[in-house]
PDB file of N, CA and C in Angstrom:
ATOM      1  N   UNK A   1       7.893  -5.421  11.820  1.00  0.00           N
ATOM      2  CA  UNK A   1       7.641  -6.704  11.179  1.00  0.00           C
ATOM      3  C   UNK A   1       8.345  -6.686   9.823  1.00  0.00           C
ATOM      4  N   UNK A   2       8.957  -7.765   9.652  1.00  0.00           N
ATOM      5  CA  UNK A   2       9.969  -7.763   8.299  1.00  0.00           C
ATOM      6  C   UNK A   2       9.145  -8.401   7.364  1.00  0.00           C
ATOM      7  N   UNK A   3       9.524  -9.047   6.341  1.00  0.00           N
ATOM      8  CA  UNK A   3       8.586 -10.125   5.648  1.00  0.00           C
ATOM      9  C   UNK A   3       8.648 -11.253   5.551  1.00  0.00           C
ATOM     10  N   UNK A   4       9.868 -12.010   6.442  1.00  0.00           N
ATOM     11  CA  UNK A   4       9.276 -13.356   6.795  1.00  0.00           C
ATOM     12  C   UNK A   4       8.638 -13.348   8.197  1.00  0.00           C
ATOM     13  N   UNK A   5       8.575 -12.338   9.085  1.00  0.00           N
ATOM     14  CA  UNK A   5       7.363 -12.371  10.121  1.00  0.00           C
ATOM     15  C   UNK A   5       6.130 -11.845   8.956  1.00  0.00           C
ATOM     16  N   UNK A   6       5.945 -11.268   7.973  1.00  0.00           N
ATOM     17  CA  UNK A   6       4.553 -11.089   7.711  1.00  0.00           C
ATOM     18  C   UNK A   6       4.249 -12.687   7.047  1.00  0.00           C
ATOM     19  N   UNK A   7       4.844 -13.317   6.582  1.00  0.00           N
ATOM     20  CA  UNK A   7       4.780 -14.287   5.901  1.00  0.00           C
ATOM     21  C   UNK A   7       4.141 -15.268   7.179  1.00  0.00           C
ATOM     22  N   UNK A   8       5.292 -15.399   8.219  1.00  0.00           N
ATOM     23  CA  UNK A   8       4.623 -16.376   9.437  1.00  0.00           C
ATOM     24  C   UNK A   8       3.097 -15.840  10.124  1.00  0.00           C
ATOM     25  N   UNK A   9       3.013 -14.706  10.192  1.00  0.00           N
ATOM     26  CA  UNK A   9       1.485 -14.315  10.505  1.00  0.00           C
ATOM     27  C   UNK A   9       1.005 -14.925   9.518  1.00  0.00           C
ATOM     28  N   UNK A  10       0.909 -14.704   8.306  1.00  0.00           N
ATOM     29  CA  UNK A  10      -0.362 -14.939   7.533  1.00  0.00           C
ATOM     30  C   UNK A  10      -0.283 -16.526   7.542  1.00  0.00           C
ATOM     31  N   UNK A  11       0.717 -17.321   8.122  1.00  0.00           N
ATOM     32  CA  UNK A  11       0.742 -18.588   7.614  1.00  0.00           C
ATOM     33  C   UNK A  11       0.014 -18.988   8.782  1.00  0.00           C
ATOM     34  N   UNK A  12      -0.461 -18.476   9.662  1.00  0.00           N
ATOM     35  CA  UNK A  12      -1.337 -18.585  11.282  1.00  0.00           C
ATOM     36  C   UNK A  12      -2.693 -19.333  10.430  1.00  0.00           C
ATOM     37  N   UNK A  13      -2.929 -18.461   9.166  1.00  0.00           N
ATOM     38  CA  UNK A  13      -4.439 -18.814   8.351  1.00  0.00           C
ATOM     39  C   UNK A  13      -4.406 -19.596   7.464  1.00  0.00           C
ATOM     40  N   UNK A  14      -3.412 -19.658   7.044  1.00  0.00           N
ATOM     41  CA  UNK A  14      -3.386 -20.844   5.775  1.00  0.00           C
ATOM     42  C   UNK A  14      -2.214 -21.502   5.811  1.00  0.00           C
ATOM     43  N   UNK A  15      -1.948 -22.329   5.100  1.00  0.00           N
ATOM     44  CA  UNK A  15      -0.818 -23.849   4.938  1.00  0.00           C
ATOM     45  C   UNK A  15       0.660 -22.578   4.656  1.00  0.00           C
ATOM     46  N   UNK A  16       1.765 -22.879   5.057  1.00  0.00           N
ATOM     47  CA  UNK A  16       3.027 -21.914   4.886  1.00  0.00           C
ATOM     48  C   UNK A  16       3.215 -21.479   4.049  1.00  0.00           C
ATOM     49  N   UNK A  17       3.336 -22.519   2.879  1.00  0.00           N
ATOM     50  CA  UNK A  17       3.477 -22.278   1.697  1.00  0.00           C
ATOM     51  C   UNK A  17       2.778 -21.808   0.746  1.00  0.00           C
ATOM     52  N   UNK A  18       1.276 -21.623   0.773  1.00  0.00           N
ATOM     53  CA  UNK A  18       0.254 -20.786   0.307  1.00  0.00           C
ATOM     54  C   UNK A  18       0.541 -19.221   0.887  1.00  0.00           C
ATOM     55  N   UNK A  19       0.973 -19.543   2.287  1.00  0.00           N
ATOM     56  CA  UNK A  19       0.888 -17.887   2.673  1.00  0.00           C
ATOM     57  C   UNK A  19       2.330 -16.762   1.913  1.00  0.00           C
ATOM     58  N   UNK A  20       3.406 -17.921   1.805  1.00  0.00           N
ATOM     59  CA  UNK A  20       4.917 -17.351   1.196  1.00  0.00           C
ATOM     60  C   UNK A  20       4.282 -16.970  -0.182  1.00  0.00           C
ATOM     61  N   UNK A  21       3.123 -17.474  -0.840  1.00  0.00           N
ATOM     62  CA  UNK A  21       2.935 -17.286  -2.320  1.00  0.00           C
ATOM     63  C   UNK A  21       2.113 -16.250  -2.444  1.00  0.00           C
ATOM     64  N   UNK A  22       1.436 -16.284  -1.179  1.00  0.00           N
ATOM     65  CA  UNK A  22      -0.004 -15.344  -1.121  1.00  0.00           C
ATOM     66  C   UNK A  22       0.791 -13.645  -1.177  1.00  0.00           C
ATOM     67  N   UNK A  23       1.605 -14.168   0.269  1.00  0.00           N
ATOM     68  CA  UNK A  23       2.794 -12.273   0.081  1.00  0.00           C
ATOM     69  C   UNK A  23       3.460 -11.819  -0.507  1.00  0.00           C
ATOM     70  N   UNK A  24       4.059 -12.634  -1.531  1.00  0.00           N
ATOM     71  CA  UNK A  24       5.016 -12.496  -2.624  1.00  0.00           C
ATOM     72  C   UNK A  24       3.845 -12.054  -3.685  1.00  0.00           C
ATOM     73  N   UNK A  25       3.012 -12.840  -4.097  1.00  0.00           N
ATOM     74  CA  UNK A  25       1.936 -12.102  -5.051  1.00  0.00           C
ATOM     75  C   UNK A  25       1.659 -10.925  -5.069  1.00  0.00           C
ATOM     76  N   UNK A  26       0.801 -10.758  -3.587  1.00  0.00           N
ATOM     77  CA  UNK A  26       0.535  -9.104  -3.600  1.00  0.00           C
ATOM     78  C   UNK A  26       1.350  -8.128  -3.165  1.00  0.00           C
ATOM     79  N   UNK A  27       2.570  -8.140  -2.468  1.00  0.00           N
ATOM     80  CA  UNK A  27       3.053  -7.351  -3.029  1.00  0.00           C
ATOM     81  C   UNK A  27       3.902  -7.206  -4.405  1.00  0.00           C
ATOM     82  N   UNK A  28       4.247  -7.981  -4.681  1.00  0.00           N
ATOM     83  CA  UNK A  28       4.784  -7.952  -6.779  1.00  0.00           C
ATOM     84  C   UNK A  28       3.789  -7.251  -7.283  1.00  0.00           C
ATOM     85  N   UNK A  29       2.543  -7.454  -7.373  1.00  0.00           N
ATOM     86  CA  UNK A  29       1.150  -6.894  -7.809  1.00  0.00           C
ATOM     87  C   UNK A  29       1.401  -5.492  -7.507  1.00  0.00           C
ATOM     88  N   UNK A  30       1.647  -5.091  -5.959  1.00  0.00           N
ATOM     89  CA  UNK A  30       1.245  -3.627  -5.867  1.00  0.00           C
ATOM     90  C   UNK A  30       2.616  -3.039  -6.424  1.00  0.00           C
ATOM     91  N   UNK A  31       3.813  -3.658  -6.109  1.00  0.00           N
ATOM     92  CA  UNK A  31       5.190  -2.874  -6.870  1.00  0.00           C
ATOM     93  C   UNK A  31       4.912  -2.464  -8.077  1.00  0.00           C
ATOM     94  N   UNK A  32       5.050  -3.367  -8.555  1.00  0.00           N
ATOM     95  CA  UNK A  32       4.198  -3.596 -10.700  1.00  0.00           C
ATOM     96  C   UNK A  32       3.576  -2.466 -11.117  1.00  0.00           C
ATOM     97  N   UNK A  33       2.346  -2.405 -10.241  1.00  0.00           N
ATOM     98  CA  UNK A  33       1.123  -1.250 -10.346  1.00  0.00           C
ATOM     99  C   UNK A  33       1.921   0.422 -10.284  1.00  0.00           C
ATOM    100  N   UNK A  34       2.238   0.156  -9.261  1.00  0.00           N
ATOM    101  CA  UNK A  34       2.695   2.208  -8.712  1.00  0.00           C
ATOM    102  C   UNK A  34       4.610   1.758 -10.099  1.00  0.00           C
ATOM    103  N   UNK A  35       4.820   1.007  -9.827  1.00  0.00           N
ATOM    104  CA  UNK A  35       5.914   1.621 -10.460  1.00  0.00           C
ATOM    105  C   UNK A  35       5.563   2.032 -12.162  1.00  0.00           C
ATOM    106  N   UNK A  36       4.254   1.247 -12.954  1.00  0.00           N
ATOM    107  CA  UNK A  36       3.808   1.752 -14.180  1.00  0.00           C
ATOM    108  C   UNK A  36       2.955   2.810 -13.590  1.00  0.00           C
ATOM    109  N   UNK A  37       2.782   3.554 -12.625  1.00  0.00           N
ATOM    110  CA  UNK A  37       1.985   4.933 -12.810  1.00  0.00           C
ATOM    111  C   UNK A  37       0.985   4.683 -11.796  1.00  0.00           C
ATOM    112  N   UNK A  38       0.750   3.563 -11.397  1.00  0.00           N
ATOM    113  CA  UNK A  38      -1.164   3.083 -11.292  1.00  0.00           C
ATOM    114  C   UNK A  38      -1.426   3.805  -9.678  1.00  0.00           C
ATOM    115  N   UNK A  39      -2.138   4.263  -9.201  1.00  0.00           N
ATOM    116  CA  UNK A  39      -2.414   4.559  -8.310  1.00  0.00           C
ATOM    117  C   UNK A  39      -3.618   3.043  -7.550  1.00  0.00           C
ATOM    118  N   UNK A  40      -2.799   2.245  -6.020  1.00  0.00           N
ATOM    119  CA  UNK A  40      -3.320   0.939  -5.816  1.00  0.00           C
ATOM    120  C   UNK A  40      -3.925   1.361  -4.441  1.00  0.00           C
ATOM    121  N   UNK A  41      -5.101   1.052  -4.763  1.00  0.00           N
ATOM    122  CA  UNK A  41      -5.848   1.589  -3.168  1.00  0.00           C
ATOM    123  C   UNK A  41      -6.541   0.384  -2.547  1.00  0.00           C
ATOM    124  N   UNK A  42      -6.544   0.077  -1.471  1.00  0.00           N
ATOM    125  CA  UNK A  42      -7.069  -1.309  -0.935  1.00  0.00           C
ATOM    126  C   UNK A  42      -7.518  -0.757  -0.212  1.00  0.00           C
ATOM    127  N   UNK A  43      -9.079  -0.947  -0.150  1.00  0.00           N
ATOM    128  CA  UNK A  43     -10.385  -0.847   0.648  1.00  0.00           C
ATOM    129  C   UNK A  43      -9.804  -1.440   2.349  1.00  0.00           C
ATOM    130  N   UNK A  44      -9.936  -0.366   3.116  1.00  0.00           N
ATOM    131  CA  UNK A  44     -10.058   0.160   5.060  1.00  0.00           C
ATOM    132  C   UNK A  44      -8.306  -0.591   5.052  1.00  0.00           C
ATOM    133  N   UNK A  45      -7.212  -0.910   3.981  1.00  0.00           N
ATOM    134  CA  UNK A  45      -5.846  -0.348   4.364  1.00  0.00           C
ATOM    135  C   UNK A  45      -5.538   0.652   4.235  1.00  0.00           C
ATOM    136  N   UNK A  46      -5.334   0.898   2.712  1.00  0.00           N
ATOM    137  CA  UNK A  46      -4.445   2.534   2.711  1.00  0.00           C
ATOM    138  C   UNK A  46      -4.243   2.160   0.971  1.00  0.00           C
ATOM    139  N   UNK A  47      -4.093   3.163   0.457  1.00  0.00           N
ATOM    140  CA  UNK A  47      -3.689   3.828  -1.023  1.00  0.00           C
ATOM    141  C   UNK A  47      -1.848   3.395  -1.052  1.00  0.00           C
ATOM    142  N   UNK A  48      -1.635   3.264  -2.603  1.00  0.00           N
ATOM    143  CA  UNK A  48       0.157   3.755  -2.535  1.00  0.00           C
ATOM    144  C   UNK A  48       0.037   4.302  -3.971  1.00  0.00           C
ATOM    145  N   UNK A  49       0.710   5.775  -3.737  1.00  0.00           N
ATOM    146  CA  UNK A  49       0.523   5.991  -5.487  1.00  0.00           C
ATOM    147  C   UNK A  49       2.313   6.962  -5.516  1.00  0.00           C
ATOM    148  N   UNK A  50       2.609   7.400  -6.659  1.00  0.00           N
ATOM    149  CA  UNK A  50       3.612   7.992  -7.189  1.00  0.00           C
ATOM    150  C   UNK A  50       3.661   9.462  -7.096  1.00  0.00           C
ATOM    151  N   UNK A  51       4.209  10.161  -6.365  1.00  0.00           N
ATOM    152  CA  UNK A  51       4.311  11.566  -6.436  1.00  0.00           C
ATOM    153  C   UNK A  51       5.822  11.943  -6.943  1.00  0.00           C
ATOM    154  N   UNK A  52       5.423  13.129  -7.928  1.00  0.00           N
ATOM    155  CA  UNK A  52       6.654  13.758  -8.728  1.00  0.00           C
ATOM    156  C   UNK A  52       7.221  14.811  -8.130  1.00  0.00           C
ATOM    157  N   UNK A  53       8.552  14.868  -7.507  1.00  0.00           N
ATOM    158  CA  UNK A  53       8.609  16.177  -7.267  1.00  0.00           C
ATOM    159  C   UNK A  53      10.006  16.861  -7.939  1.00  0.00           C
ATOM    160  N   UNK A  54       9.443  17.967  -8.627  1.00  0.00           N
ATOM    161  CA  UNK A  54      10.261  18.573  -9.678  1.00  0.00           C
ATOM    162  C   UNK A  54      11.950  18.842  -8.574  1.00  0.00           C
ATOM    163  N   UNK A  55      12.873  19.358  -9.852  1.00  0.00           N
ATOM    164  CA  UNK A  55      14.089  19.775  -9.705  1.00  0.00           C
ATOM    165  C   UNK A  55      14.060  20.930  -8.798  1.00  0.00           C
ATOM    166  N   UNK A  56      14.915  21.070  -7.528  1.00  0.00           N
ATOM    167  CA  UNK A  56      15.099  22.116  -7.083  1.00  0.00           C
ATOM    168  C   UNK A  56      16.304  22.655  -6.319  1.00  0.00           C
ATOM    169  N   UNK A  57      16.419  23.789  -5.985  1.00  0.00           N
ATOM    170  CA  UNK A  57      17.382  24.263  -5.237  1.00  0.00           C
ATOM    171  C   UNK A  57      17.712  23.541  -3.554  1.00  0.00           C
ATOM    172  N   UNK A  58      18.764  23.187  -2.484  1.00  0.00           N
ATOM    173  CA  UNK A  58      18.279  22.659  -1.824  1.00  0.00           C
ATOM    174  C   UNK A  58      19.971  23.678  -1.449  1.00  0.00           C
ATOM    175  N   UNK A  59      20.395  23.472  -0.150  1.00  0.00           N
ATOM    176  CA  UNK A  59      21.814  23.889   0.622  1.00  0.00           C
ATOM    177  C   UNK A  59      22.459  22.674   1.415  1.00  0.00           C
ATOM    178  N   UNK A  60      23.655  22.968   0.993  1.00  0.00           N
ATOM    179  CA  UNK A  60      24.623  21.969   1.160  1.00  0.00           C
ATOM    180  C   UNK A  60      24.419  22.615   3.216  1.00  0.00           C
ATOM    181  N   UNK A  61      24.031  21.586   4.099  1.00  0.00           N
ATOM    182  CA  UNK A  61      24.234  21.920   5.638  1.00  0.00           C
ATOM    183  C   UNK A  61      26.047  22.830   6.292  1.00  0.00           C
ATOM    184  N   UNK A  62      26.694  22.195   5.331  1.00  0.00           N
ATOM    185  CA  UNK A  62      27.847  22.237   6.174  1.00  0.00           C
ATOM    186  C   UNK A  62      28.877  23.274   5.067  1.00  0.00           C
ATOM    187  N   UNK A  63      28.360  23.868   4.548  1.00  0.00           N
ATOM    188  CA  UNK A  63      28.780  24.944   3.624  1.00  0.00           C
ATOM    189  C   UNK A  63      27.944  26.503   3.216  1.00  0.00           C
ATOM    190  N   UNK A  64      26.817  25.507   3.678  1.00  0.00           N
ATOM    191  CA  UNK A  64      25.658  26.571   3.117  1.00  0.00           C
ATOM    192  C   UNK A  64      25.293  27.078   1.458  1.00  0.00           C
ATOM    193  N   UNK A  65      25.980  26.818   0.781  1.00  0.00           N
ATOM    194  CA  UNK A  65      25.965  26.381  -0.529  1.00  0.00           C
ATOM    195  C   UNK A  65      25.289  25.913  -1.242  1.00  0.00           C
ATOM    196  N   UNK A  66      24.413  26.516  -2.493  1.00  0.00           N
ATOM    197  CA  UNK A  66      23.119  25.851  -2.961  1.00  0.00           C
ATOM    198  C   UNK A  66      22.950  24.910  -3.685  1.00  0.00           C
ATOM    199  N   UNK A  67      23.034  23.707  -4.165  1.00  0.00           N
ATOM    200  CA  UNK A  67      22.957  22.779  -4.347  1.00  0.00           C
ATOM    201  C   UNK A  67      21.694  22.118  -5.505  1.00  0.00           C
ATOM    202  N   UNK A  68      21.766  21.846  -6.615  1.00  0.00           N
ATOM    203  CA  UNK A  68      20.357  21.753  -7.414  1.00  0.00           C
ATOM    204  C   UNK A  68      20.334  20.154  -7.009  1.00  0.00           C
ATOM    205  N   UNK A  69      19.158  20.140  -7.057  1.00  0.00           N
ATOM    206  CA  UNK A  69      18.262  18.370  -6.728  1.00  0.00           C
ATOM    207  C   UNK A  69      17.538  18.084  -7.598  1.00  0.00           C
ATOM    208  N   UNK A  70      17.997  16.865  -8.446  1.00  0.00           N
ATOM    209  CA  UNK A  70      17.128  16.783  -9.401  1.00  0.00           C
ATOM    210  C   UNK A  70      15.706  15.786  -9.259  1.00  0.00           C
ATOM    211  N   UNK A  71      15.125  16.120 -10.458  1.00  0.00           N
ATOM    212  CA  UNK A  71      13.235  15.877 -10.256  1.00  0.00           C
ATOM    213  C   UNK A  71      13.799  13.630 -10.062  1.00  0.00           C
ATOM    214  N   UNK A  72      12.496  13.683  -8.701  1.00  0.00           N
ATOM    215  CA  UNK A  72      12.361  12.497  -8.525  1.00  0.00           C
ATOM    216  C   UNK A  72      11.077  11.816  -8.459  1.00  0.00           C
ATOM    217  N   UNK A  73      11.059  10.560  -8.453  1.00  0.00           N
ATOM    218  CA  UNK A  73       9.761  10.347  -8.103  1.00  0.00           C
ATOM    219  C   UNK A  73       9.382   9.384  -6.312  1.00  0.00           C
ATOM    220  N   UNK A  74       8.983   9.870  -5.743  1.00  0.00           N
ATOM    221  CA  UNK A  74       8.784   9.002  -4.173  1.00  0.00           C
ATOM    222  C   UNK A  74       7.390   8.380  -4.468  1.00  0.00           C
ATOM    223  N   UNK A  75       7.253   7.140  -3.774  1.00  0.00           N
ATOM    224  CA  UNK A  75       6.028   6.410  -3.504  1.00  0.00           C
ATOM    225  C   UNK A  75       5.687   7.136  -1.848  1.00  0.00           C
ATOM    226  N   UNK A  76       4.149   7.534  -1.907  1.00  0.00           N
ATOM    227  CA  UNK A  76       3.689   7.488  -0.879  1.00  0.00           C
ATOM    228  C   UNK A  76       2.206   6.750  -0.166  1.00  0.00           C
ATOM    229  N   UNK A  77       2.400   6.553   0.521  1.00  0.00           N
ATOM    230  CA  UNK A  77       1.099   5.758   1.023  1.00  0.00           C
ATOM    231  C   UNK A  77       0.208   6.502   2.182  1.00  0.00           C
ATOM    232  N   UNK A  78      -1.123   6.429   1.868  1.00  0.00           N
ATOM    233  CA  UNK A  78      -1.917   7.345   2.348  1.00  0.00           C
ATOM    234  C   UNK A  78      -2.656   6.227   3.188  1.00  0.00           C
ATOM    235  N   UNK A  79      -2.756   6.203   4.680  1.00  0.00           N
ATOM    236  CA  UNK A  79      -3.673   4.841   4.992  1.00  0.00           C
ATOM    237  C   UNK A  79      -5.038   4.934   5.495  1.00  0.00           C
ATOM    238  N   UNK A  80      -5.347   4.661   4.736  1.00  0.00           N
ATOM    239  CA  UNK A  80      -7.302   4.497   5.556  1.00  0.00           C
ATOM    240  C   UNK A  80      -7.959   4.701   6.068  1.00  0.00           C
ATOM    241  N   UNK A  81      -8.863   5.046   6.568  1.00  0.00           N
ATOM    242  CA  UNK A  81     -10.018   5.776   7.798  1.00  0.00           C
ATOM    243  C   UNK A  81      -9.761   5.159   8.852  1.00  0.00           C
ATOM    244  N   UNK A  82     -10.083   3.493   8.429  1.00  0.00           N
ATOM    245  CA  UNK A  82     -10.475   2.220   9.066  1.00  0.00           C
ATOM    246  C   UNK A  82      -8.349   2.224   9.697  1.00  0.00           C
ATOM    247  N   UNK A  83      -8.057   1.933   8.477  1.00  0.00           N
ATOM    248  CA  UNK A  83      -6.238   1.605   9.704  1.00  0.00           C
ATOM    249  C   UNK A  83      -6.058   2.976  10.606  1.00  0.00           C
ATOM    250  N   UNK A  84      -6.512   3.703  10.097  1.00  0.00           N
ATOM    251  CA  UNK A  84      -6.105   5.354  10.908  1.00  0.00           C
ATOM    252  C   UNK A  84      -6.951   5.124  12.351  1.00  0.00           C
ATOM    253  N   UNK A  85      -7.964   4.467  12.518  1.00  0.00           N
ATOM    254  CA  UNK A  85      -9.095   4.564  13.673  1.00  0.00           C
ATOM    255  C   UNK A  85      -8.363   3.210  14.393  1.00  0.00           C
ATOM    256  N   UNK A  86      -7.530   2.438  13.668  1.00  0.00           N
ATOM    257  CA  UNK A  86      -7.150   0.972  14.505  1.00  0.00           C
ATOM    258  C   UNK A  86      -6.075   1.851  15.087  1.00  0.00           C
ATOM    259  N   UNK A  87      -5.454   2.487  14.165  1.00  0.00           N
ATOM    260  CA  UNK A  87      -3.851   3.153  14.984  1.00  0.00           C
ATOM    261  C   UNK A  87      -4.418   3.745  16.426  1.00  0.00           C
ATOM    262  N   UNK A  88      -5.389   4.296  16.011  1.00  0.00           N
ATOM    263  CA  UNK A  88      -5.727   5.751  17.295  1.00  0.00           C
ATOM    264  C   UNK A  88      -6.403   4.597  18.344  1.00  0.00           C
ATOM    265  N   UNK A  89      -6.405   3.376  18.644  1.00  0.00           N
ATOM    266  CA  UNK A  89      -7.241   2.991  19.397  1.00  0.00           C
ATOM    267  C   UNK A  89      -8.700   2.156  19.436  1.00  0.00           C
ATOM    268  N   UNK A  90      -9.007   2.303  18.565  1.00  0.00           N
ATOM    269  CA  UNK A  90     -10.545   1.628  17.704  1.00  0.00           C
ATOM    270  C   UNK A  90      -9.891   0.133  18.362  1.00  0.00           C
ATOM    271  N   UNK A  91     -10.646  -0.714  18.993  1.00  0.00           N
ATOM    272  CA  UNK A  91     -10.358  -2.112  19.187  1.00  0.00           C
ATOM    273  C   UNK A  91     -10.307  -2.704  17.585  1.00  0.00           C
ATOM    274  N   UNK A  92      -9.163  -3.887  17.771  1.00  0.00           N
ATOM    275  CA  UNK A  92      -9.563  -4.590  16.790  1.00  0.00           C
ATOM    276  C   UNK A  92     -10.308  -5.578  16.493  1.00  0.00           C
ATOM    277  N   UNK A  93     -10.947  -5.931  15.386  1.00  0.00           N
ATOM    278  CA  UNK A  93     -11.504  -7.579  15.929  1.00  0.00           C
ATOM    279  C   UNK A  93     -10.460  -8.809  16.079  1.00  0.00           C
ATOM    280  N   UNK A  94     -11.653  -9.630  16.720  1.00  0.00           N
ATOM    281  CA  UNK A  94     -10.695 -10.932  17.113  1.00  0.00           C
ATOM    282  C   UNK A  94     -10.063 -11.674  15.760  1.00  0.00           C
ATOM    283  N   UNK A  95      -8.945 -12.360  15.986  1.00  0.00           N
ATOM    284  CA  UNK A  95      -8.710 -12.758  15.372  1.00  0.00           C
ATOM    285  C   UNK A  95      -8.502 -13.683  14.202  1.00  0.00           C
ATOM    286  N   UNK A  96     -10.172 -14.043  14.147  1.00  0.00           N
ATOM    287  CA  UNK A  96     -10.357 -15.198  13.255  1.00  0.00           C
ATOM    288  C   UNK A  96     -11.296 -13.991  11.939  1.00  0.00           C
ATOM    289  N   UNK A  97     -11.331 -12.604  12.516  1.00  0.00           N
ATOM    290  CA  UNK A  97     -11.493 -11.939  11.707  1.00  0.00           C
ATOM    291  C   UNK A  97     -10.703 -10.777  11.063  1.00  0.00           C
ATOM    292  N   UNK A  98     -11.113 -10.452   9.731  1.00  0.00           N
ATOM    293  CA  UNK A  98     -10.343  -9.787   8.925  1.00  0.00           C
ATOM    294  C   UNK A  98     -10.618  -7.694   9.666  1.00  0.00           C
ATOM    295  N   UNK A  99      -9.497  -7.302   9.863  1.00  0.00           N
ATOM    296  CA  UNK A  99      -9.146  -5.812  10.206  1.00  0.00           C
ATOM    297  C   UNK A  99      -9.518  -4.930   9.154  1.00  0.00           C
ATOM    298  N   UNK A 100      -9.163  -5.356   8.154  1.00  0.00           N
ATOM    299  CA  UNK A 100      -9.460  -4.486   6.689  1.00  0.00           C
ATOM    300  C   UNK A 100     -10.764  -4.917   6.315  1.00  0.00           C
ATOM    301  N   UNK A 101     -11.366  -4.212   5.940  1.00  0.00           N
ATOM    302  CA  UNK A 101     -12.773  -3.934   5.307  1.00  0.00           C
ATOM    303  C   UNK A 101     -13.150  -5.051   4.134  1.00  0.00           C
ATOM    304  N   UNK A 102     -13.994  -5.364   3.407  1.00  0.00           N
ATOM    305  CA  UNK A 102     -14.136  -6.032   2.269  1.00  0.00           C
ATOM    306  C   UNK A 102     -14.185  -4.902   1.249  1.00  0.00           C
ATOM    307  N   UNK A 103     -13.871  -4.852   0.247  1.00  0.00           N
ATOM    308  CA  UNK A 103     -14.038  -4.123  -1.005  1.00  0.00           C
ATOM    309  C   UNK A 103     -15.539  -3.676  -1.455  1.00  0.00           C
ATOM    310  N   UNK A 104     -15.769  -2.355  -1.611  1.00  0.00           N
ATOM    311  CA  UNK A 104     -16.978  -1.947  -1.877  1.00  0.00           C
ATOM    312  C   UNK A 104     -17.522  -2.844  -3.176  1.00  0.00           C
ATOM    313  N   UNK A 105     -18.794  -3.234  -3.450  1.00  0.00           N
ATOM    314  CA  UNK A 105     -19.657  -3.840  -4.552  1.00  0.00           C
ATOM    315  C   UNK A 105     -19.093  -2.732  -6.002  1.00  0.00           C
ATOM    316  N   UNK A 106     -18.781  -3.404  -6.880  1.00  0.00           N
ATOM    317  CA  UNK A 106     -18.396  -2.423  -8.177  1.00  0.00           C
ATOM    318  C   UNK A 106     -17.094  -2.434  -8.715  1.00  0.00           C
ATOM    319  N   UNK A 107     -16.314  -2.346  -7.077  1.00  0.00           N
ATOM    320  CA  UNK A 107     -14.924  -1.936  -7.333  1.00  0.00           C
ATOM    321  C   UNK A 107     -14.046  -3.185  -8.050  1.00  0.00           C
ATOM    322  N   UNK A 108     -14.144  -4.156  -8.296  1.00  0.00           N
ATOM    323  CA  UNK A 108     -13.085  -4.909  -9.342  1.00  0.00           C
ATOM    324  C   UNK A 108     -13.435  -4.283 -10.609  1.00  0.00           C
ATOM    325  N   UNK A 109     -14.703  -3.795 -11.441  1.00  0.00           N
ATOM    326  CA  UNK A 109     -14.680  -3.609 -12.237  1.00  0.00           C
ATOM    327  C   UNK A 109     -14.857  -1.702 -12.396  1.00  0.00           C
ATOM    328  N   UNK A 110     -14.256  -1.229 -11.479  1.00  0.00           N
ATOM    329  CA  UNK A 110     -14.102  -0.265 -11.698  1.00  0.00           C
ATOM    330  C   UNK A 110     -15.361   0.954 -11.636  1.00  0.00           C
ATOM    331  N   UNK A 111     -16.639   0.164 -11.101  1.00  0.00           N
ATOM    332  CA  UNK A 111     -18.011   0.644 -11.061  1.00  0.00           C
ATOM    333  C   UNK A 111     -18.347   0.692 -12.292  1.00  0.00           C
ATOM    334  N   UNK A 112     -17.903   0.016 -13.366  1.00  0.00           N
ATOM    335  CA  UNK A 112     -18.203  -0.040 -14.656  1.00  0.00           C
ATOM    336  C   UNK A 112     -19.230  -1.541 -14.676  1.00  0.00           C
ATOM    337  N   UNK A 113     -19.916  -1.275 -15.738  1.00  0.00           N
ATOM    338  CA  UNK A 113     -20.700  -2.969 -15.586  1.00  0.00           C
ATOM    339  C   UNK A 113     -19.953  -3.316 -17.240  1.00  0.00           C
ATOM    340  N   UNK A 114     -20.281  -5.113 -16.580  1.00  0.00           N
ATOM    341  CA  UNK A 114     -19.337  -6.033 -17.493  1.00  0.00           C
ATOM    342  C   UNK A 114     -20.316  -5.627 -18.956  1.00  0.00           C
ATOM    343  N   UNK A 115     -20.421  -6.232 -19.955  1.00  0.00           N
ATOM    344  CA  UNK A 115     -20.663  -6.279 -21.040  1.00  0.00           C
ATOM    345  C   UNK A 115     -21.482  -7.192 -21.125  1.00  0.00           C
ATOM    346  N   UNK A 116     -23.040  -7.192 -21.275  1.00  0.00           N
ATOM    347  CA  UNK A 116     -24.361  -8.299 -21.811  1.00  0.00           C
ATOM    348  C   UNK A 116     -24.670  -8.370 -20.402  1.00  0.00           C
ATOM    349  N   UNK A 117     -24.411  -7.460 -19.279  1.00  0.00           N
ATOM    350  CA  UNK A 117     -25.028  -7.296 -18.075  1.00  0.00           C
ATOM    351  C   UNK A 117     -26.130  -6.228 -17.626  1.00  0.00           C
TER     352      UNK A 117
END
């Protein structure tokens, strides 16, 4: 699925043009996030956070020749209990319902409570 098929799925639920704004949002949101550092985890999808991996020695295949690689950073994404149990088979629900989980109670604010609460 590319992203104007994710765009036409989601537009199955809402008006087209809400859904082109809706996918462009979140993902800009999650790019934004991991590329300043943030580690972005969405409740029964999956995590995406930043792993560093230092400078190292590596061999050229076709010389055999050692080769230094310098330190990079890769995004990786870790996915969910809930997407891991849909992959393996877990039925999904029908389709007027949501696959991903709702967000645990707490989590917008971080399990922190607001202030004069």
């Amino acid at each position: 699925m590319n992203k104007a098929q994710l765009i036409d799925a989601v537009s199955k639920r809402m008006k087209r043009a809400d859904a082109e704004t809706a996918v462009e949002c979140v993902l800009d949101a999650i790019l934004r996030a991991v590329v300043e550092g943030e580690r972005v985890a969405v409740t029964g999808f999956g995590s995406f956070e930043v792993r560093h991996l230092g400078a190292r020695l590596a061999r050229n295949p076709q010389t055999g020749e050692p080769v230094r690689v310098p330190p990079t950073n890769r995004v990786r994404f870790n996915p969910g209990a809930n997407f891991t149990e849909l992959v393996n088979g877990k039925p999904l629900p029908p389709f007027n319902q949501s696959a991903v989980g709702k967000a645990p109670k707490g989590s917008k604010t971080n399990g922190k409570k607001k202030k004069g609460n």
